[in-house]
PDB file of N, CA and C in Angstrom:
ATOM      1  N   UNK A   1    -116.443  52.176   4.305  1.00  0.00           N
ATOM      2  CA  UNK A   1    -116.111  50.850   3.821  1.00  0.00           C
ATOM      3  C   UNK A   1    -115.196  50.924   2.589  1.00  0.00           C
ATOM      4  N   UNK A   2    -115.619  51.943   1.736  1.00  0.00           N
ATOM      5  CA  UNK A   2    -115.001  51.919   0.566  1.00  0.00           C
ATOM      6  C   UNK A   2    -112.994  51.944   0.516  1.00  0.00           C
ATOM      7  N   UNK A   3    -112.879  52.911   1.598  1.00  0.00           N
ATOM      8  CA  UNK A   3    -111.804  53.780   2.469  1.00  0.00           C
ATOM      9  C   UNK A   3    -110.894  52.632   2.554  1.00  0.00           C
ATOM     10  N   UNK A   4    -111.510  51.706   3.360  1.00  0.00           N
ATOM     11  CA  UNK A   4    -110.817  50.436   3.192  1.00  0.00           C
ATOM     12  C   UNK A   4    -109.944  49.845   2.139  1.00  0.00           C
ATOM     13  N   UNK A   5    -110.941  49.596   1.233  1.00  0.00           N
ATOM     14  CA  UNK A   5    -110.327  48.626   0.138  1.00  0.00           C
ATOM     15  C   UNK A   5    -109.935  49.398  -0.424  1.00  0.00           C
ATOM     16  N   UNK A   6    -109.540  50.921  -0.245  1.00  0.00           N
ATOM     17  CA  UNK A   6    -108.766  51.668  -1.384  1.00  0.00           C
ATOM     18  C   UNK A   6    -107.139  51.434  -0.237  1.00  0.00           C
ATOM     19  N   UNK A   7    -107.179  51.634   0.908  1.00  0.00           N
ATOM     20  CA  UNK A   7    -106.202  51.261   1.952  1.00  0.00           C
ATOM     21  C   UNK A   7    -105.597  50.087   1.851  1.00  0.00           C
ATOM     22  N   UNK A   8    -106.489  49.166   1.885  1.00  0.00           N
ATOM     23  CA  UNK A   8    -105.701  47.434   1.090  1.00  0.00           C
ATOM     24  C   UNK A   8    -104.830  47.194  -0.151  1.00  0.00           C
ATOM     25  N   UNK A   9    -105.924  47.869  -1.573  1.00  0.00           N
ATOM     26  CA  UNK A   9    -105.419  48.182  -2.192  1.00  0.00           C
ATOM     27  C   UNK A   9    -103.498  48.742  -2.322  1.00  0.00           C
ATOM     28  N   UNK A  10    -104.110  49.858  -1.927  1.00  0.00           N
ATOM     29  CA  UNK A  10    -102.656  50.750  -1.964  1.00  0.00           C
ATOM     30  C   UNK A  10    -101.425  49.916  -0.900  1.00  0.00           C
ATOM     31  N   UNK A  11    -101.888  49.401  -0.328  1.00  0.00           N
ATOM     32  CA  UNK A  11    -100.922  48.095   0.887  1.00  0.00           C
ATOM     33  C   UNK A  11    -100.659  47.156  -0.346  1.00  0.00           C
ATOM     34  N   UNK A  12    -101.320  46.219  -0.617  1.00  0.00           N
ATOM     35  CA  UNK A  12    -100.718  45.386  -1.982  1.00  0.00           C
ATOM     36  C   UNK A  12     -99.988  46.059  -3.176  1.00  0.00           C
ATOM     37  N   UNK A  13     -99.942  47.185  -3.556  1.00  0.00           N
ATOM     38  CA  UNK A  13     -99.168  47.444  -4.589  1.00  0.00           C
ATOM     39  C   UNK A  13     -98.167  48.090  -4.059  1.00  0.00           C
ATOM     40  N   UNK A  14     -97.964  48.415  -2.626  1.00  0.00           N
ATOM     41  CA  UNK A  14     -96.950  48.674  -2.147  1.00  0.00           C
ATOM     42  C   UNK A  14     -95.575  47.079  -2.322  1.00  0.00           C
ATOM     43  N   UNK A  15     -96.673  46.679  -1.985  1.00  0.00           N
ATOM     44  CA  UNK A  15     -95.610  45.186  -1.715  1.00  0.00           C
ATOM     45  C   UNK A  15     -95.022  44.774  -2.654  1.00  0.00           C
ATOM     46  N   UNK A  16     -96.247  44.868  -3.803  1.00  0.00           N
ATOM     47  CA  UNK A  16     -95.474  44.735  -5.644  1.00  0.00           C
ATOM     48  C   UNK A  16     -94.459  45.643  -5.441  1.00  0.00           C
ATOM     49  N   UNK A  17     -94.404  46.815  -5.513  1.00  0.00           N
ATOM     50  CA  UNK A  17     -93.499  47.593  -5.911  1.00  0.00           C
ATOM     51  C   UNK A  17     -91.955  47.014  -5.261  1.00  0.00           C
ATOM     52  N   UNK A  18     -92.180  46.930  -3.973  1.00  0.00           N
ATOM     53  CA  UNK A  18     -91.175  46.167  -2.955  1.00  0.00           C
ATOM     54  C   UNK A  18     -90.479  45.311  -3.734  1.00  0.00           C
ATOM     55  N   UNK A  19     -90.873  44.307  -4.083  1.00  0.00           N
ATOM     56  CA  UNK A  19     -91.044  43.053  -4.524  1.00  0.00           C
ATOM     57  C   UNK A  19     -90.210  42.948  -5.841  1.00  0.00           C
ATOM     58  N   UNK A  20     -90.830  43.453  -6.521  1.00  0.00           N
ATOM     59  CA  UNK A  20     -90.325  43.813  -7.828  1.00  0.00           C
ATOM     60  C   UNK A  20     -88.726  44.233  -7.832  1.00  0.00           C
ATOM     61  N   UNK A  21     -88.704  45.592  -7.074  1.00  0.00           N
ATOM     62  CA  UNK A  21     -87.730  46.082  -6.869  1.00  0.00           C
ATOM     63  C   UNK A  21     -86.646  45.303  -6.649  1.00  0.00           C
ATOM     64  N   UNK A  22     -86.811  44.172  -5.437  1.00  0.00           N
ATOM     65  CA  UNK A  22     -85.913  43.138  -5.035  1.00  0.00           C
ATOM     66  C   UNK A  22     -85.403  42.225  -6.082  1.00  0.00           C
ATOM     67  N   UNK A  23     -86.524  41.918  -6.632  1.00  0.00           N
ATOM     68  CA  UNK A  23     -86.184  40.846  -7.998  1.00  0.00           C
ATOM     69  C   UNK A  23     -85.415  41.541  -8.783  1.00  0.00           C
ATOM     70  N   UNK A  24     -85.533  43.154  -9.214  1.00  0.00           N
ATOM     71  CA  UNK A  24     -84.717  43.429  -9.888  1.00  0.00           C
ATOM     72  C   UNK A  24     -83.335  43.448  -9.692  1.00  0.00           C
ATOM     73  N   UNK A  25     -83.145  43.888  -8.242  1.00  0.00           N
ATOM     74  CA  UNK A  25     -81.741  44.531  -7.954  1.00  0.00           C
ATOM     75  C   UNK A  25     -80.876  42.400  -7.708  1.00  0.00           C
ATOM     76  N   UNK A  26     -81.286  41.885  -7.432  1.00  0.00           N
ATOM     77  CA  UNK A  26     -80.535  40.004  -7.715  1.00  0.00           C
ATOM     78  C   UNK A  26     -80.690  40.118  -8.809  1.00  0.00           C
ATOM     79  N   UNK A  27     -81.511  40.311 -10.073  1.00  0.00           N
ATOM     80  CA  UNK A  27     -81.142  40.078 -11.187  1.00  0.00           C
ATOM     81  C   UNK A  27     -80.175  40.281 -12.153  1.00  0.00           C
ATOM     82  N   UNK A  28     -79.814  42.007 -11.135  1.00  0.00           N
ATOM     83  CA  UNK A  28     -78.644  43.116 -11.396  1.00  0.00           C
ATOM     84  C   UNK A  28     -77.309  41.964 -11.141  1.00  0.00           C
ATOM     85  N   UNK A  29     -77.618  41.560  -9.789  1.00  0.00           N
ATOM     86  CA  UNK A  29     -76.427  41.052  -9.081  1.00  0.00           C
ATOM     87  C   UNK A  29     -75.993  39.963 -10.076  1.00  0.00           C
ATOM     88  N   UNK A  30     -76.877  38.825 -10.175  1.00  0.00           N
ATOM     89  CA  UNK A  30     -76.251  37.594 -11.012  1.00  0.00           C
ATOM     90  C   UNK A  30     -75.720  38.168 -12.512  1.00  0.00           C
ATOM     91  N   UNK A  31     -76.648  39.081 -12.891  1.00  0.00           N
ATOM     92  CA  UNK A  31     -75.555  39.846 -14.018  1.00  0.00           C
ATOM     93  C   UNK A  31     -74.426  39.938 -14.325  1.00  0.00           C
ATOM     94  N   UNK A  32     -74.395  40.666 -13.040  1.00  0.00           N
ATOM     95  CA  UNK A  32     -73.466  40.933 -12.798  1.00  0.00           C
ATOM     96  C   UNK A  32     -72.092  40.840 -12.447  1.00  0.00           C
ATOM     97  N   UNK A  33     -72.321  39.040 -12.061  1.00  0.00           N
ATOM     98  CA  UNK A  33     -71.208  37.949 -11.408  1.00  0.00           C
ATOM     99  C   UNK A  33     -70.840  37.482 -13.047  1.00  0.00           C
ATOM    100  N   UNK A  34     -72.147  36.780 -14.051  1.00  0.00           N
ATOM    101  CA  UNK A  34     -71.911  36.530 -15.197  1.00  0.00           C
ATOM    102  C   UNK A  34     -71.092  36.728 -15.543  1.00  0.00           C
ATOM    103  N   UNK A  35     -71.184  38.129 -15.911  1.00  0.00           N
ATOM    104  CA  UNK A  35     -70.289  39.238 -16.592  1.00  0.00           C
ATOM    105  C   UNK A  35     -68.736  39.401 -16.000  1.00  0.00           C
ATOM    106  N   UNK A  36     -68.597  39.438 -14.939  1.00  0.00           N
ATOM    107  CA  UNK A  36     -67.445  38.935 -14.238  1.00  0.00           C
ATOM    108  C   UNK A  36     -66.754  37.673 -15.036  1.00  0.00           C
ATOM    109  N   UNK A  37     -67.659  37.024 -14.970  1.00  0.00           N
ATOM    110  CA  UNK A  37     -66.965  35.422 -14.822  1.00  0.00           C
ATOM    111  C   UNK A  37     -66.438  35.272 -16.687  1.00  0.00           C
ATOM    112  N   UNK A  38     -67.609  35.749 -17.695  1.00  0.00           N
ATOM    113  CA  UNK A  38     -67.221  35.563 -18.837  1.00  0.00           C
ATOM    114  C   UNK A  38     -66.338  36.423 -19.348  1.00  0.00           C
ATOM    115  N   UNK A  39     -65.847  38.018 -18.757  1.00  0.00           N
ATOM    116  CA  UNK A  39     -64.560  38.532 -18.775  1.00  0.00           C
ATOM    117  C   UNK A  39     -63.494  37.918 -18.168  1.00  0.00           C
ATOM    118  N   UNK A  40     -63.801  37.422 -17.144  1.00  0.00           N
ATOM    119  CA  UNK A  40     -62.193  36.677 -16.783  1.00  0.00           C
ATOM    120  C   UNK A  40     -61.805  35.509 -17.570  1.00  0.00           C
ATOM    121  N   UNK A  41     -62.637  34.745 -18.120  1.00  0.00           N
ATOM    122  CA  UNK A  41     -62.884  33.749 -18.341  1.00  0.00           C
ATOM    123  C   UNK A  41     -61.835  34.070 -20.133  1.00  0.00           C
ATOM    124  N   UNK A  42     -62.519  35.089 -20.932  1.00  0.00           N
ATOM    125  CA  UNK A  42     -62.140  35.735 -22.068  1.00  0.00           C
ATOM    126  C   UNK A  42     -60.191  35.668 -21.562  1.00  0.00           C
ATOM    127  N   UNK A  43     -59.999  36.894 -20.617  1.00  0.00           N
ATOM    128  CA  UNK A  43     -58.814  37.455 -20.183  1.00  0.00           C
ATOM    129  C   UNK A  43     -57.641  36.281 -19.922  1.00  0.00           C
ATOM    130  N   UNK A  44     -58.170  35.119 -19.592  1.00  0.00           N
ATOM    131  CA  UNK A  44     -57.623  33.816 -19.376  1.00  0.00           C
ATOM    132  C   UNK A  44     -57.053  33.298 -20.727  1.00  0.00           C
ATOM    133  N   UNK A  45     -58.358  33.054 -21.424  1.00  0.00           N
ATOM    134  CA  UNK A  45     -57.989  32.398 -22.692  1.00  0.00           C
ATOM    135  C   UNK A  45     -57.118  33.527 -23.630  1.00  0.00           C
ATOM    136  N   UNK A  46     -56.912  34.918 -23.641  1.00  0.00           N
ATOM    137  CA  UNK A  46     -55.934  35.691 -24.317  1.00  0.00           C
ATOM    138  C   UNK A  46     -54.692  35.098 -23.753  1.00  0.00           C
ATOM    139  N   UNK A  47     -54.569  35.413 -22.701  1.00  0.00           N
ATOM    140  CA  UNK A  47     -52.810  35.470 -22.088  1.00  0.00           C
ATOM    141  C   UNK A  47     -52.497  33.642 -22.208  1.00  0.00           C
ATOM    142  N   UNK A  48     -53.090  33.011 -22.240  1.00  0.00           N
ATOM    143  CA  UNK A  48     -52.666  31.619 -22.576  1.00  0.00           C
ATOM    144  C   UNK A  48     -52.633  31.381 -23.928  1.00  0.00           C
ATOM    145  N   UNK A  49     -53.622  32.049 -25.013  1.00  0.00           N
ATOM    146  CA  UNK A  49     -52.647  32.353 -26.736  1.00  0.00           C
ATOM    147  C   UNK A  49     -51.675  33.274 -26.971  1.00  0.00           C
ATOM    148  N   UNK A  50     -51.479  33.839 -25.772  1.00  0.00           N
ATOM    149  CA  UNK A  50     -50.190  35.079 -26.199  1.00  0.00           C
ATOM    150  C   UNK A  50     -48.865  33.774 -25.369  1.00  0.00           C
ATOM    151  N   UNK A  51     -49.365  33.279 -24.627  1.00  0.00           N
ATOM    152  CA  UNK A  51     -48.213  32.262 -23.957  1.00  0.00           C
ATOM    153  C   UNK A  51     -47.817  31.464 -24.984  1.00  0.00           C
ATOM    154  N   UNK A  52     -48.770  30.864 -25.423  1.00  0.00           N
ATOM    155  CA  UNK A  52     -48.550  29.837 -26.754  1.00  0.00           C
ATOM    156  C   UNK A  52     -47.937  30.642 -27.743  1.00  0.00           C
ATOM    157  N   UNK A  53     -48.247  31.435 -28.141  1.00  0.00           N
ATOM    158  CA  UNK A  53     -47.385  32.620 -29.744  1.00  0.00           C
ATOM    159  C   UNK A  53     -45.968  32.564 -29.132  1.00  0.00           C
ATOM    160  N   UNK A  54     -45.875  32.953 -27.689  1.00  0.00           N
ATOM    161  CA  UNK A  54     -44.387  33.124 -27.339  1.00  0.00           C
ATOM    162  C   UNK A  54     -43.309  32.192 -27.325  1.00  0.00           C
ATOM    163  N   UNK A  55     -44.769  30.652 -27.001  1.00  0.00           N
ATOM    164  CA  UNK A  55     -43.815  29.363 -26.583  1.00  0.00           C
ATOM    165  C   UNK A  55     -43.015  29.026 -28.277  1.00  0.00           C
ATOM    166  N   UNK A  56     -44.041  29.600 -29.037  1.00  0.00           N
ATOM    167  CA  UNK A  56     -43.850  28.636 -30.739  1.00  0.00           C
ATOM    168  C   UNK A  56     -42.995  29.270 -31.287  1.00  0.00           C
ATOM    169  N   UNK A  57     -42.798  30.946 -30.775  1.00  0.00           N
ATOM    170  CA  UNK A  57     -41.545  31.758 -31.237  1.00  0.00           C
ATOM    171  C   UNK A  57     -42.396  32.476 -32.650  1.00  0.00           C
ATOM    172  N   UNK A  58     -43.551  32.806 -32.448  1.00  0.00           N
ATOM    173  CA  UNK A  58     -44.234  33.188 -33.568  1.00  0.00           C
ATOM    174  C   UNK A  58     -44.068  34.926 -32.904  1.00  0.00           C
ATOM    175  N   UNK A  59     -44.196  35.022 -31.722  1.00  0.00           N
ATOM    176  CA  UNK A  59     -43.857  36.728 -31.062  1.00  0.00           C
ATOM    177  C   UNK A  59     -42.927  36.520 -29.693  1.00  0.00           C
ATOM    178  N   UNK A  60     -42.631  37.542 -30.103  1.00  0.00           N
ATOM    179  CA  UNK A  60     -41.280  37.689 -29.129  1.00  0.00           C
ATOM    180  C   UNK A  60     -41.841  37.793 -27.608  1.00  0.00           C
ATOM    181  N   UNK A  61     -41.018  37.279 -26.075  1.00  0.00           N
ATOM    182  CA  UNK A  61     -41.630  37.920 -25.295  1.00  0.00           C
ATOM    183  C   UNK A  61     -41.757  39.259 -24.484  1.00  0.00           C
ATOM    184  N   UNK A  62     -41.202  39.815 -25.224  1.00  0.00           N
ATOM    185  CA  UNK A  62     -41.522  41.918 -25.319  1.00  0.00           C
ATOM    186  C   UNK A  62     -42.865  42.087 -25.572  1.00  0.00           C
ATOM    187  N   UNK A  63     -42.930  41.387 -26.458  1.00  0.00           N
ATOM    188  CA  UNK A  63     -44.271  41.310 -27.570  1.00  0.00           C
ATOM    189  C   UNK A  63     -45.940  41.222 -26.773  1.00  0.00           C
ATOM    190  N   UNK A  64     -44.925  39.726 -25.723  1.00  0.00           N
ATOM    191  CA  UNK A  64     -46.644  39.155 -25.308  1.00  0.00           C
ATOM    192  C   UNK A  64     -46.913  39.924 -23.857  1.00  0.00           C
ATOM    193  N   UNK A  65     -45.563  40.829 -23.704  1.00  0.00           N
ATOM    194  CA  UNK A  65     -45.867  41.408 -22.151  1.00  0.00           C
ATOM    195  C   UNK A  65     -46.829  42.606 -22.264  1.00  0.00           C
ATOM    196  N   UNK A  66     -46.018  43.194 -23.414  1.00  0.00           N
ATOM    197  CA  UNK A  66     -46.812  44.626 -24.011  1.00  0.00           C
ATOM    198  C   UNK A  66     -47.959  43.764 -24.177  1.00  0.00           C
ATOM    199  N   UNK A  67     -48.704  42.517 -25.046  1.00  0.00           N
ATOM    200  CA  UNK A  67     -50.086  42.546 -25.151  1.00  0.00           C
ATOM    201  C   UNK A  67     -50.771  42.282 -24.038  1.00  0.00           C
ATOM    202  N   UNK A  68     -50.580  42.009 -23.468  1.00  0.00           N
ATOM    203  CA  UNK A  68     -50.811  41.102 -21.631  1.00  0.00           C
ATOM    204  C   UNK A  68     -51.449  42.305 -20.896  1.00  0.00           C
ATOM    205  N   UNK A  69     -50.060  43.928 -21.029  1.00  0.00           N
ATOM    206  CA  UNK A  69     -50.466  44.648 -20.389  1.00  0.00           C
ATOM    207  C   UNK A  69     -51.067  45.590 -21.033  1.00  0.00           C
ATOM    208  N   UNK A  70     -51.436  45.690 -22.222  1.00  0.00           N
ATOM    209  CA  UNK A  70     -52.469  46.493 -22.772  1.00  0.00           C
ATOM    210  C   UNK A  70     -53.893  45.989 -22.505  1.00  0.00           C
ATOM    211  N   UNK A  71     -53.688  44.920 -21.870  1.00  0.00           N
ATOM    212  CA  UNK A  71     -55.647  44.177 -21.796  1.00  0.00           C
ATOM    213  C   UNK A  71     -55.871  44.668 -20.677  1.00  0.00           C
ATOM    214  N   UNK A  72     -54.822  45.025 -19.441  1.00  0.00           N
ATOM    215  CA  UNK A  72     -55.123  45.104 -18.243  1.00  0.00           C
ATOM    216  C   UNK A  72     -55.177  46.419 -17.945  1.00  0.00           C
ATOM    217  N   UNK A  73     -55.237  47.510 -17.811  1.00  0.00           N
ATOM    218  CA  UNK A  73     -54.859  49.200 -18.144  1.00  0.00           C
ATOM    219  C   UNK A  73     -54.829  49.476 -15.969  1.00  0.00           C
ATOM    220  N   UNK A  74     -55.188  48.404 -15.281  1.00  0.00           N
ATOM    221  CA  UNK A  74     -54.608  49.363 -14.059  1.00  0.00           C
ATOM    222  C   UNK A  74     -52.882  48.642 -13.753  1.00  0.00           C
ATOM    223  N   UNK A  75     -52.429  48.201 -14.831  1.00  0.00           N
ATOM    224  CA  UNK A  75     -51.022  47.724 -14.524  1.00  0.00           C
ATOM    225  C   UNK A  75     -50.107  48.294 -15.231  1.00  0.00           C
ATOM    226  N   UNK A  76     -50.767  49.372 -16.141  1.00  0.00           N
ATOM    227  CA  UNK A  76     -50.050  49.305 -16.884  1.00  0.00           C
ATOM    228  C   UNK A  76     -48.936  50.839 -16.195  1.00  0.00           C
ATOM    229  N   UNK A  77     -47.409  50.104 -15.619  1.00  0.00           N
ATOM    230  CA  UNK A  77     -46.509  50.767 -14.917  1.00  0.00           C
ATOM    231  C   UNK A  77     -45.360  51.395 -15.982  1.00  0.00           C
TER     232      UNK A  77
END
């Protein structure tokens, strides 16, 4: 009898473990989109104050390409 409920047992904390696991790895994910979204989001608002510096003639546009492509490093050709 005992055999049992050590068998049940070990079946329910299997499922926690399962379980858990799952919750973690979506938690990873939405993180993970976040993080996406508030870097692009950042990367947006730079190149539209480097647009503006260029429009006002406060930096040259040599200036705002070089900064544009120093944020981005797989463009930089």
């Amino acid at each position: 009898m005992n055999h049992d409920i050590l068998l049940t047992l070990a079946s329910d904390s299997q499922e926690i473990v399962l379980v858990g696991g799952i919750v973690i790895a979506l938690v990873a994910i939405v993180f993970s989109f976040v993080r996406a979204m508030v870097l692009g989001t950042a990367r947006e608002r730079s190149r539209r104050e480097i647009a503006a510096y260029v429009a006002e003639g406060t930096m040259t546009a040599e200036e705002g390409e070089r900064l544009i492509k120093a944020g981005n490093p797989t463009d930089n050709d």
